[in-house]
N, C-alpha and C. Protein backbone atom coordinates (compact mmCIF):
# COMPACT_ATOMS: atom_id res chain seq x y z
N UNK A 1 0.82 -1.18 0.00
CA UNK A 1 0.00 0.00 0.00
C UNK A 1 0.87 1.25 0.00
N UNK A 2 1.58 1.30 0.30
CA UNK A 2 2.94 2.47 0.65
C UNK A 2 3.30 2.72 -0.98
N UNK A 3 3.44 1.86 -1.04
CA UNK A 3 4.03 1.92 -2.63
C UNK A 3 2.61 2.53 -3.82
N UNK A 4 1.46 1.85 -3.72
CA UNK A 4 0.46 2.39 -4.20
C UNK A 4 0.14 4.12 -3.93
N UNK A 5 0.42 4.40 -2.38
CA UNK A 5 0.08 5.42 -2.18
C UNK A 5 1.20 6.81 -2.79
N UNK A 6 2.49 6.01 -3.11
CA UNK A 6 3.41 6.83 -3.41
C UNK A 6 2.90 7.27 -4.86
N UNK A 7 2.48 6.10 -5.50
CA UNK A 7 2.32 6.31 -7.61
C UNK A 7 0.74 7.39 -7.54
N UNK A 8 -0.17 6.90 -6.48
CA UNK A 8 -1.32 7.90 -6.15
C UNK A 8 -0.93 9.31 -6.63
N UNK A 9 0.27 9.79 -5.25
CA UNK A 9 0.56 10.71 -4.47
C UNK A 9 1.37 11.11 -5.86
N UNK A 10 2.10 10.49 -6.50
CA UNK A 10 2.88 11.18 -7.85
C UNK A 10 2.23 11.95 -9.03
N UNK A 11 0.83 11.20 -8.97
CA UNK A 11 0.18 10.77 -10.66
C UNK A 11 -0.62 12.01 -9.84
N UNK A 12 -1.41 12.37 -8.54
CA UNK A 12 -2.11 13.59 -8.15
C UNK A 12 -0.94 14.61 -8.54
N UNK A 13 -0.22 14.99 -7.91
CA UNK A 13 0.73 16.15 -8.02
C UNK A 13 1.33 16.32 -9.62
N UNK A 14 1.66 15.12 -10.72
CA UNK A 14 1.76 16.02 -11.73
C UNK A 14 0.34 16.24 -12.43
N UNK A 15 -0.93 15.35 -12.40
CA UNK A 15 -2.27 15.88 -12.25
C UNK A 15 -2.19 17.55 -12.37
N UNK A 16 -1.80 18.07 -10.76
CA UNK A 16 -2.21 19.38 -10.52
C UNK A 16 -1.27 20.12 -11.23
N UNK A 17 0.12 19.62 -11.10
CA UNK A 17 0.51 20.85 -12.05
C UNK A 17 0.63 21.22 -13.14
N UNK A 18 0.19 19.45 -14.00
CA UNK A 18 -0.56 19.96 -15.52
C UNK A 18 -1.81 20.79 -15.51
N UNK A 19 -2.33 21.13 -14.38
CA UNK A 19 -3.77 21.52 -14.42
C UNK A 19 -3.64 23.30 -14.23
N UNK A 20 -2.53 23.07 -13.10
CA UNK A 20 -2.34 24.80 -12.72
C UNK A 20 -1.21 25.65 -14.31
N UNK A 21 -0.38 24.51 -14.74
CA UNK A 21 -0.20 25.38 -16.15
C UNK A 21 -0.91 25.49 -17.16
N UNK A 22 -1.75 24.60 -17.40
CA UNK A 22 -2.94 24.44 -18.70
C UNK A 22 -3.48 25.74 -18.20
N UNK A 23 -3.87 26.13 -16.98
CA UNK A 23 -4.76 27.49 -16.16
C UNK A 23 -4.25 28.34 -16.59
N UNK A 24 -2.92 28.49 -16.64
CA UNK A 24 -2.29 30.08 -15.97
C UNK A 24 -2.98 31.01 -18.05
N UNK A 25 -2.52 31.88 -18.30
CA UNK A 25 -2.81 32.73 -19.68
C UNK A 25 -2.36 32.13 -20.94
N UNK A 26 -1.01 31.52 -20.53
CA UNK A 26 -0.69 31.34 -22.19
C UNK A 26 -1.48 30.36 -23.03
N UNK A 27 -1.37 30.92 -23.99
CA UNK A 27 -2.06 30.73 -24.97
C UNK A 27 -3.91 31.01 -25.34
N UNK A 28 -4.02 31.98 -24.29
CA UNK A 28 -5.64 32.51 -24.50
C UNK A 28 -5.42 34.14 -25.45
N UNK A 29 -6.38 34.64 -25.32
CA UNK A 29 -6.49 35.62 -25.63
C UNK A 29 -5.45 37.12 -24.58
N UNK A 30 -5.69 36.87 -23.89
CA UNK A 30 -4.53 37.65 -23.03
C UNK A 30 -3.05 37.88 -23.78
N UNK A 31 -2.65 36.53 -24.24
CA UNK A 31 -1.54 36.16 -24.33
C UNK A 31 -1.16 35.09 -25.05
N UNK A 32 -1.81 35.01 -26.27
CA UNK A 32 -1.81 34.09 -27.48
C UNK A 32 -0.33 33.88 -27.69
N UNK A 33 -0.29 32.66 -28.14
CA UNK A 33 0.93 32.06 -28.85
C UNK A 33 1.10 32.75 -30.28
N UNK A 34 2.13 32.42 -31.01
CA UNK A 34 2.00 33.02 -32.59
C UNK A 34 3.07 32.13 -33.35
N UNK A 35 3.21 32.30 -34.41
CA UNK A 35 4.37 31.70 -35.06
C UNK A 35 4.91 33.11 -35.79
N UNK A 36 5.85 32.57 -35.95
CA UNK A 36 7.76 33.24 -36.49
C UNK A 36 6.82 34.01 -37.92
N UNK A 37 6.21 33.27 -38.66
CA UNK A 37 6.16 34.29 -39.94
C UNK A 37 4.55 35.37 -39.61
N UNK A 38 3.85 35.05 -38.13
CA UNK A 38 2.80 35.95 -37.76
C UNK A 38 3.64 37.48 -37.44
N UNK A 39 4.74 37.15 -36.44
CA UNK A 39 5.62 38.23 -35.91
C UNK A 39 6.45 38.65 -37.23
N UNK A 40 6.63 37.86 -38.00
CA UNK A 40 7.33 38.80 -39.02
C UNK A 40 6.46 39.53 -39.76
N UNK A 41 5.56 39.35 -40.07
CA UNK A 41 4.32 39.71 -41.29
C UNK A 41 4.19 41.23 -40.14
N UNK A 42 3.97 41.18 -38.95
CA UNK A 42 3.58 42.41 -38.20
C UNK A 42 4.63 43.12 -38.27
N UNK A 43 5.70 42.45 -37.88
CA UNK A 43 7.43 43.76 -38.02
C UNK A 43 7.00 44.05 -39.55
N UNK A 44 7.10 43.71 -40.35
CA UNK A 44 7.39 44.43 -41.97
C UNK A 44 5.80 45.20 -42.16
N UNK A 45 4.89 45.10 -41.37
CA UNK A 45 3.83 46.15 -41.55
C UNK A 45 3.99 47.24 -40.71
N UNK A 46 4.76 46.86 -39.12
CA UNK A 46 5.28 48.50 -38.69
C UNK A 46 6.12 48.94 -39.39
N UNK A 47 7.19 48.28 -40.13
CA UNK A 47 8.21 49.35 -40.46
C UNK A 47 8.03 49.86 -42.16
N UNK A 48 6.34 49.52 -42.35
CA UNK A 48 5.76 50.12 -43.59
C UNK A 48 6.19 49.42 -45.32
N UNK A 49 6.82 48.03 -44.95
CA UNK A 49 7.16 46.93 -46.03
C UNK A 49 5.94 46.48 -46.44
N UNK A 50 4.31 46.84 -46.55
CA UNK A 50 3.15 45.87 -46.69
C UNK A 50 2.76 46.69 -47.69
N UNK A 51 3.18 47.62 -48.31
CA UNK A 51 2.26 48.79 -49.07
C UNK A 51 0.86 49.17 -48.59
N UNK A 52 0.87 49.19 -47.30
CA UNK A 52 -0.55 49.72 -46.66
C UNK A 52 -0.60 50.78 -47.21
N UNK A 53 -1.88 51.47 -47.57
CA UNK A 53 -2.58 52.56 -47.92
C UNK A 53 -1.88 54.04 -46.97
N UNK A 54 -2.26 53.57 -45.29
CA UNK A 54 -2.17 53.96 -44.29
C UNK A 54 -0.91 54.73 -43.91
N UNK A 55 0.16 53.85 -44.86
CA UNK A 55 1.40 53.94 -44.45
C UNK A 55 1.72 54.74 -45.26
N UNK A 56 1.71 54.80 -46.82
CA UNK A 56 1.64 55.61 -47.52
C UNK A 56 1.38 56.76 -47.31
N UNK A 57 0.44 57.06 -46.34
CA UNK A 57 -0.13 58.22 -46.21
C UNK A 57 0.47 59.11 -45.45
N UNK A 58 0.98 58.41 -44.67
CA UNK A 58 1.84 58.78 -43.12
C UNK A 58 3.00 59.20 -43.81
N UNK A 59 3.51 58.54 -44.66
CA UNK A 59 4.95 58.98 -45.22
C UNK A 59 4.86 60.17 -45.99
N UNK A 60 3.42 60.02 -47.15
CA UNK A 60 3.72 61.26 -47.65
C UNK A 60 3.17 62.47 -46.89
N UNK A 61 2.46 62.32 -45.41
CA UNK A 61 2.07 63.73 -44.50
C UNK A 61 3.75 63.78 -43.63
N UNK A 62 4.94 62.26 -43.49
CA UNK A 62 5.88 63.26 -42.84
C UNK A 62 6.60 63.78 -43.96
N UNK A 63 6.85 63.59 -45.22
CA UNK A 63 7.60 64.36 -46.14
C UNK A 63 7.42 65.86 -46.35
N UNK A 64 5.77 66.13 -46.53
CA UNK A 64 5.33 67.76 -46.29
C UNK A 64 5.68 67.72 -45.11
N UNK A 65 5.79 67.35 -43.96
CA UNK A 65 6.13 67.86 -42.82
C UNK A 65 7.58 68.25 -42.85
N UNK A 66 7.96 67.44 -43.16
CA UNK A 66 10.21 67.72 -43.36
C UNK A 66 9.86 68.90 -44.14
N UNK A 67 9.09 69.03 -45.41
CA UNK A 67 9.62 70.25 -46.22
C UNK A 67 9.07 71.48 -45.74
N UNK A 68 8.17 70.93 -45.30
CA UNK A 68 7.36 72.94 -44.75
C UNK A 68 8.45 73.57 -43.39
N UNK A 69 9.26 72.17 -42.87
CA UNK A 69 10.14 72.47 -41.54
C UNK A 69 11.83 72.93 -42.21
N UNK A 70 11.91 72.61 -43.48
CA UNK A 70 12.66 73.28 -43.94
C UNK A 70 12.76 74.69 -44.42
N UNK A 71 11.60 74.84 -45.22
CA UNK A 71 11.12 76.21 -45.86
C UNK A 71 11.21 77.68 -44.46
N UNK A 72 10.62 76.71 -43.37
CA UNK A 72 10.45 77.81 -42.05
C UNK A 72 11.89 77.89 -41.74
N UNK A 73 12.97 77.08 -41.68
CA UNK A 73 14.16 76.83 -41.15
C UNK A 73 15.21 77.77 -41.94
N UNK A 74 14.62 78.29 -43.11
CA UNK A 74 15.29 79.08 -44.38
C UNK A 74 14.86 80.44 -43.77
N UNK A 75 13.69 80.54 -44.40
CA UNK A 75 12.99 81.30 -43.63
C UNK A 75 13.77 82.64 -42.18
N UNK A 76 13.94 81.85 -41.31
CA UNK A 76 14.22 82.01 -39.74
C UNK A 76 15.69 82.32 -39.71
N UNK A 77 16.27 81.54 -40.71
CA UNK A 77 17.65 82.28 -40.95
C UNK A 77 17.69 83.12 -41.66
N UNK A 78 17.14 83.83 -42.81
CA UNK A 78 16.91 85.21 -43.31
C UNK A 78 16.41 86.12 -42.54
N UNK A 79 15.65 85.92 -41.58
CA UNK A 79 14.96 86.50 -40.77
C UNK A 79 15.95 87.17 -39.75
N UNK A 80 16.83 86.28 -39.10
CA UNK A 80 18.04 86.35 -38.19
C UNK A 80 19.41 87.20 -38.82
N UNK A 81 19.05 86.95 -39.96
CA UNK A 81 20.32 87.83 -40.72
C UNK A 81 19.98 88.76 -40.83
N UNK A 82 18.86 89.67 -41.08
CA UNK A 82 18.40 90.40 -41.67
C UNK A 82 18.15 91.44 -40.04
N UNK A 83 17.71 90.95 -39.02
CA UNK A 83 18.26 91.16 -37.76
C UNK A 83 19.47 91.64 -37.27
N UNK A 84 20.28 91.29 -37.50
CA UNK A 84 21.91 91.21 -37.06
C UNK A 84 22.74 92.27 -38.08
N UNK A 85 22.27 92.43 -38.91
CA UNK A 85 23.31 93.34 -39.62
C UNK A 85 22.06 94.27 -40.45
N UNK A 86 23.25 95.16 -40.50
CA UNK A 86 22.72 96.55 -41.53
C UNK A 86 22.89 96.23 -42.97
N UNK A 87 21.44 96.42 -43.24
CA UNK A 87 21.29 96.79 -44.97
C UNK A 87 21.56 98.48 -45.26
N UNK A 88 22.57 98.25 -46.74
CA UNK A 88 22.82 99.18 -47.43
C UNK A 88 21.89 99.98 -48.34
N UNK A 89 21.14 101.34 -48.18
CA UNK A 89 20.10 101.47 -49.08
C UNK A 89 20.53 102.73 -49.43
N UNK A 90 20.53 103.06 -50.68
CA UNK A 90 20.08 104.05 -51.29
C UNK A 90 18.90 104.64 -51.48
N UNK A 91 18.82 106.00 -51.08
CA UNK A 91 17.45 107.07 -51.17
C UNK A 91 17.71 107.60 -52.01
N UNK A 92 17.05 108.02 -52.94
CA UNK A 92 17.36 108.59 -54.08
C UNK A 92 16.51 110.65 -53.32
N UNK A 93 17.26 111.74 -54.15
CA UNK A 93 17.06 112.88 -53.44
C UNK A 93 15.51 112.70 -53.56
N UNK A 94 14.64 113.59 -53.57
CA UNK A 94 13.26 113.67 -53.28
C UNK A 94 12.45 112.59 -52.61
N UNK A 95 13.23 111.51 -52.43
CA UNK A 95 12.18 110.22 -51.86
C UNK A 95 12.61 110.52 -50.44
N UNK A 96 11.64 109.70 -49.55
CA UNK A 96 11.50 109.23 -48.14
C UNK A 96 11.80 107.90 -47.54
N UNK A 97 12.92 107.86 -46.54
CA UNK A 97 12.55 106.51 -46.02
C UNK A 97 11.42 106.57 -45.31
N UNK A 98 10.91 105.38 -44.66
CA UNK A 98 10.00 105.39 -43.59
C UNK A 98 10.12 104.17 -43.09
N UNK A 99 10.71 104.47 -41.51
CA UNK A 99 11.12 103.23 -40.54
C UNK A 99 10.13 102.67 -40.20
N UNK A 100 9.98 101.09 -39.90
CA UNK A 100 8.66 100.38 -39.33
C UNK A 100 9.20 100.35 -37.67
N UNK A 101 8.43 100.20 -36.97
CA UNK A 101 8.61 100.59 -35.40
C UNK A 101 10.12 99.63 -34.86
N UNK A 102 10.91 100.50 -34.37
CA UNK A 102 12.31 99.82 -33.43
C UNK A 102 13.62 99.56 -34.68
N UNK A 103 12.90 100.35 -36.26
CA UNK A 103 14.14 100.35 -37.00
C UNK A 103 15.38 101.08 -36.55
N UNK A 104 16.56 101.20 -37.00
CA UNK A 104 17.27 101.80 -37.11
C UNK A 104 18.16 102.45 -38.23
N UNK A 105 18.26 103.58 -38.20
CA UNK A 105 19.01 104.24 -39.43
C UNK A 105 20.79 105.14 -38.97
N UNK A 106 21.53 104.60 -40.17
CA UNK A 106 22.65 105.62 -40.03
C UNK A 106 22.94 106.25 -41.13
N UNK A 107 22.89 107.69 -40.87
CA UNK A 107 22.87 107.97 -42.76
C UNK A 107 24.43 108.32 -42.61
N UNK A 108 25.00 107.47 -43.74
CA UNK A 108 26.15 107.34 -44.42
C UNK A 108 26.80 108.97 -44.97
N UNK A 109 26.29 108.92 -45.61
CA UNK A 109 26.23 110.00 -47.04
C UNK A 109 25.30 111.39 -47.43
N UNK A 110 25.26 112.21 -47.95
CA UNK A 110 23.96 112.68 -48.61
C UNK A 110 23.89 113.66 -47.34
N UNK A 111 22.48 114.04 -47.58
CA UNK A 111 21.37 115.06 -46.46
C UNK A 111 20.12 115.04 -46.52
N UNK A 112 19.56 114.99 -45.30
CA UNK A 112 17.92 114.38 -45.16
C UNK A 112 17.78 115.56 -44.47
N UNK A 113 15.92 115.21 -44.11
CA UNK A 113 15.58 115.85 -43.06
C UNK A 113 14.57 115.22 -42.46
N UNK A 114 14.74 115.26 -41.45
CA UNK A 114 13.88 114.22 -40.40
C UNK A 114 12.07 114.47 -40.84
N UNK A 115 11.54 113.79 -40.70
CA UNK A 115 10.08 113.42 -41.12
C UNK A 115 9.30 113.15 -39.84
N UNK A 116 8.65 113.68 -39.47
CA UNK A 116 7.99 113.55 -37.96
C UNK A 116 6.73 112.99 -37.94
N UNK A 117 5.59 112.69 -36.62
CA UNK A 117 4.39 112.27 -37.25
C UNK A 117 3.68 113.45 -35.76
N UNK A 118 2.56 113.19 -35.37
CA UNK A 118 1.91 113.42 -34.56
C UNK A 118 2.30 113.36 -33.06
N UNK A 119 3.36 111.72 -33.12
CA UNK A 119 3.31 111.50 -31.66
C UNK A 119 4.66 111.57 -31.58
N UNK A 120 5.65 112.37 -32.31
CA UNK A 120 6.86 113.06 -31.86
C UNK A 120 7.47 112.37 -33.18
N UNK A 121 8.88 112.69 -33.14
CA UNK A 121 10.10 112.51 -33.92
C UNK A 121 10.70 111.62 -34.10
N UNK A 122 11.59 111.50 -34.31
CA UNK A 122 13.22 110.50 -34.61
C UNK A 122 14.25 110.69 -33.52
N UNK A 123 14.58 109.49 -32.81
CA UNK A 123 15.21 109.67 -31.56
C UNK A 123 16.90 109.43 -32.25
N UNK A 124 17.74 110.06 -31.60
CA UNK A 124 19.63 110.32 -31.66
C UNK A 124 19.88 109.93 -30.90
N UNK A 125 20.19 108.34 -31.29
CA UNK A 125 20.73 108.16 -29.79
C UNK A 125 22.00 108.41 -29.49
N UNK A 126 22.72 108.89 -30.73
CA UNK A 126 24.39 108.88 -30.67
C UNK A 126 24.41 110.64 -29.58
N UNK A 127 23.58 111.32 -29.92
CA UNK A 127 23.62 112.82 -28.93
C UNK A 127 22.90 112.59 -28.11
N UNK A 128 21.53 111.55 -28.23
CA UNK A 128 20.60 111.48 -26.88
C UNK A 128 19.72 112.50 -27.02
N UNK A 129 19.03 112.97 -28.35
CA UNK A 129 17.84 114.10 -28.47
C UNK A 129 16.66 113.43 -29.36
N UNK A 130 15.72 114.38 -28.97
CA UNK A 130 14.44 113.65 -29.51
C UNK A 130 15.15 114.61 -31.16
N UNK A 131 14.85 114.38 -32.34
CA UNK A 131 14.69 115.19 -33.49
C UNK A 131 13.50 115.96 -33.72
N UNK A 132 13.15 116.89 -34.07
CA UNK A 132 11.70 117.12 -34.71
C UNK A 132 11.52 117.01 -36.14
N UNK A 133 10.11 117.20 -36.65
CA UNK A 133 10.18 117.71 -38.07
C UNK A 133 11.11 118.42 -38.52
N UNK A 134 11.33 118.82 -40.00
CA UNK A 134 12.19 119.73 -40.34
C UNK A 134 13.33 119.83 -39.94
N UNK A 135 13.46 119.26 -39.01
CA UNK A 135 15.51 119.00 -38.30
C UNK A 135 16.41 118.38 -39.55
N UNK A 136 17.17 118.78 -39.62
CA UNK A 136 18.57 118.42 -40.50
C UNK A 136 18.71 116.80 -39.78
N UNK A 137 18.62 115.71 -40.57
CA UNK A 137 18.90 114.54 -40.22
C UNK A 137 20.73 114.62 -40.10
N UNK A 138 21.59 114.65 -38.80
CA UNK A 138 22.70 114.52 -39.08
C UNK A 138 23.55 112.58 -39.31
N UNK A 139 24.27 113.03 -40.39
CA UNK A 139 25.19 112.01 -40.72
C UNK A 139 25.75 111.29 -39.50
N UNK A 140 26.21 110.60 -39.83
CA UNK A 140 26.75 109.06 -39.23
C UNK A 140 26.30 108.80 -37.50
N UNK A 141 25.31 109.26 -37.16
CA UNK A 141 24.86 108.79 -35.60
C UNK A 141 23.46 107.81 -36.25
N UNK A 142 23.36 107.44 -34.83
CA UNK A 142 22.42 106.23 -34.99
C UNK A 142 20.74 106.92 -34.28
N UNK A 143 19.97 106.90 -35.57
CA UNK A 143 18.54 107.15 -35.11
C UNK A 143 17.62 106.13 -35.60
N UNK A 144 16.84 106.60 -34.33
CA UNK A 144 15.77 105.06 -33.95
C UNK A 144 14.37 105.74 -34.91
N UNK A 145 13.52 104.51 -35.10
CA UNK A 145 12.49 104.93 -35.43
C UNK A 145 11.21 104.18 -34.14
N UNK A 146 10.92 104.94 -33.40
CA UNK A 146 9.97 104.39 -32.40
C UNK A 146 8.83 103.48 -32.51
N UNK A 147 8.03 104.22 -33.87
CA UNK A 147 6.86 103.84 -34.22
C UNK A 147 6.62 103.67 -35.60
N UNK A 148 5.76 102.62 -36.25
CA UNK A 148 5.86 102.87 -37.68
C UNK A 148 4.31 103.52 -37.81
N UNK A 149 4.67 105.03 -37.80
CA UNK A 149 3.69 105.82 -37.79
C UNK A 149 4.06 106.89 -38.70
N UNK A 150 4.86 107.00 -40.13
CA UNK A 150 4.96 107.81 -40.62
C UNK A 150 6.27 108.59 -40.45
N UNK A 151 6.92 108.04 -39.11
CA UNK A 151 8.91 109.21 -39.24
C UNK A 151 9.58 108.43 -40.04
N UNK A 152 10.61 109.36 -40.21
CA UNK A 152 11.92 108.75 -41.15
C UNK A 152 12.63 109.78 -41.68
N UNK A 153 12.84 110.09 -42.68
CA UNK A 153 14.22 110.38 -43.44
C UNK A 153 13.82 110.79 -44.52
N UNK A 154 13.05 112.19 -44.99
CA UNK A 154 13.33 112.53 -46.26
C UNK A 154 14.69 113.40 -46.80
N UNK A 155 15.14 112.64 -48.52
CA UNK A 155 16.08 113.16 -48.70
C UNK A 155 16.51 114.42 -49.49
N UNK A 156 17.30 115.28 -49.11
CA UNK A 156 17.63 116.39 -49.83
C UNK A 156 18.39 116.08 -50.77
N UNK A 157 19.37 115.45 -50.62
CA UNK A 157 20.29 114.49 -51.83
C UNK A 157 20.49 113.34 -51.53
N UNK A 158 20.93 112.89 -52.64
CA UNK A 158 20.94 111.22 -52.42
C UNK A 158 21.53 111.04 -51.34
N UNK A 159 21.22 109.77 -50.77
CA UNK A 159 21.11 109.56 -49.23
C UNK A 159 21.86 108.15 -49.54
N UNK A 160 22.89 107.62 -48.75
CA UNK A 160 23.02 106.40 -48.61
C UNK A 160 23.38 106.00 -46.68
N UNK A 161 22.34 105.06 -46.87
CA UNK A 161 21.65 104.76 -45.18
C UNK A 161 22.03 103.63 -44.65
N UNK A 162 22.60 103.63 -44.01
CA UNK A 162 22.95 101.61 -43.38
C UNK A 162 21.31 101.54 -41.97
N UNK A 163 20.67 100.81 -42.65
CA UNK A 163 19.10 100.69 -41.89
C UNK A 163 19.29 98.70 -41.39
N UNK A 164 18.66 98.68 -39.91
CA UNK A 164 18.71 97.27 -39.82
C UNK A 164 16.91 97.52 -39.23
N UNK A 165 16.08 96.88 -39.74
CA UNK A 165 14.71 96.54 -39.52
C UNK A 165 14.55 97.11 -40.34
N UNK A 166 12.55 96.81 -40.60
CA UNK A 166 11.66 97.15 -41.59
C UNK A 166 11.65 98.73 -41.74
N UNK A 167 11.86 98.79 -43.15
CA UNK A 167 11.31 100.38 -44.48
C UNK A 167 10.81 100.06 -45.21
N UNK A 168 10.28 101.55 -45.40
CA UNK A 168 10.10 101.69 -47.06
C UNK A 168 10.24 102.96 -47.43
N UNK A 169 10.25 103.28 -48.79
CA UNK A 169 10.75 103.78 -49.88
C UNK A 169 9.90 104.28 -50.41
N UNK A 170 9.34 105.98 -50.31
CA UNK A 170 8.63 106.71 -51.32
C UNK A 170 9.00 107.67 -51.79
């Protein structure tokens, strides 16, 4: 009987623990089994090898995405240059510059005369005076344009201006 009870006592216990692994997830839905060419067929559809529609689509919305992030990236460096250093302009005599707000002007050359609006002048910052209308724009100091409200720089003779920010030209 000892001996019976031992093959019992064996044949119960691997019983249960064929029973508690048949239990545990694998292979249900939780946690399905798969084969080698299921997992491959899915890798070559993430990395867009299936000619999905989907994928296609994605590629050609990140390609406009790369190029519109280039165009801005061009862009932002003209922008930055155009910032950082002084443009060379010629005024021709009878025309006007006209600074857009926080330009700056140095007139080179020539003779202007300051252009005023309502809510004051053209600031010097090289003397530290407000300008008024009709003031003699003097050569080579640095004047601000505060507001783009109409000041600037009309010229008596040709004018050549080293300006860094927005003008224009009438």
């Amino acid at each position: 009987m000892n001996k019976k009870l031992k093959v019992v006592l064996a044949v119960t216990l691997l019983s249960g623990t064929s029973l508690y692994a048949a239990d545990s997830f694998v292979g249900t839905k939780a946690d399905p089994l798969v084969t080698k060419s299921y997992v491959d067929s899915k890798i070559a559809q993430l990395s867009g090898n299936t000619g999905n529609s989907n994928n296609n689509d994605l590629a050609a919305k990140l390609e406009a995405q790369e190029e519109l992030i280039s165009v801005l990236s061009q862009q932002i460096a003209q922008l930055e240059a155009a910032q950082s250093g002084f443009e060379i302009v010629t005024v021709p005599a009878g025309s006007t510059i006209f600074g857009k707000q926080g330009s700056e002007m140095i007139i080179r050359s020539g003779e202007g005369t300051i252009v005023a609006s309502a809510g004051g002048g053209v600031q010097d910052v090289t003397d530290g005076v407000d300008l008024l209308g009709g003031t003699k724009a003097p050569n080579n100091n640095m004047l601000i344009i505060p507001r783009a409200d109409g000041r600037g720089i009309s010229a008596n003779r040709t004018m050549v201006v080293m300006v860094r920010g927005g003008y224009t030209i009438s």
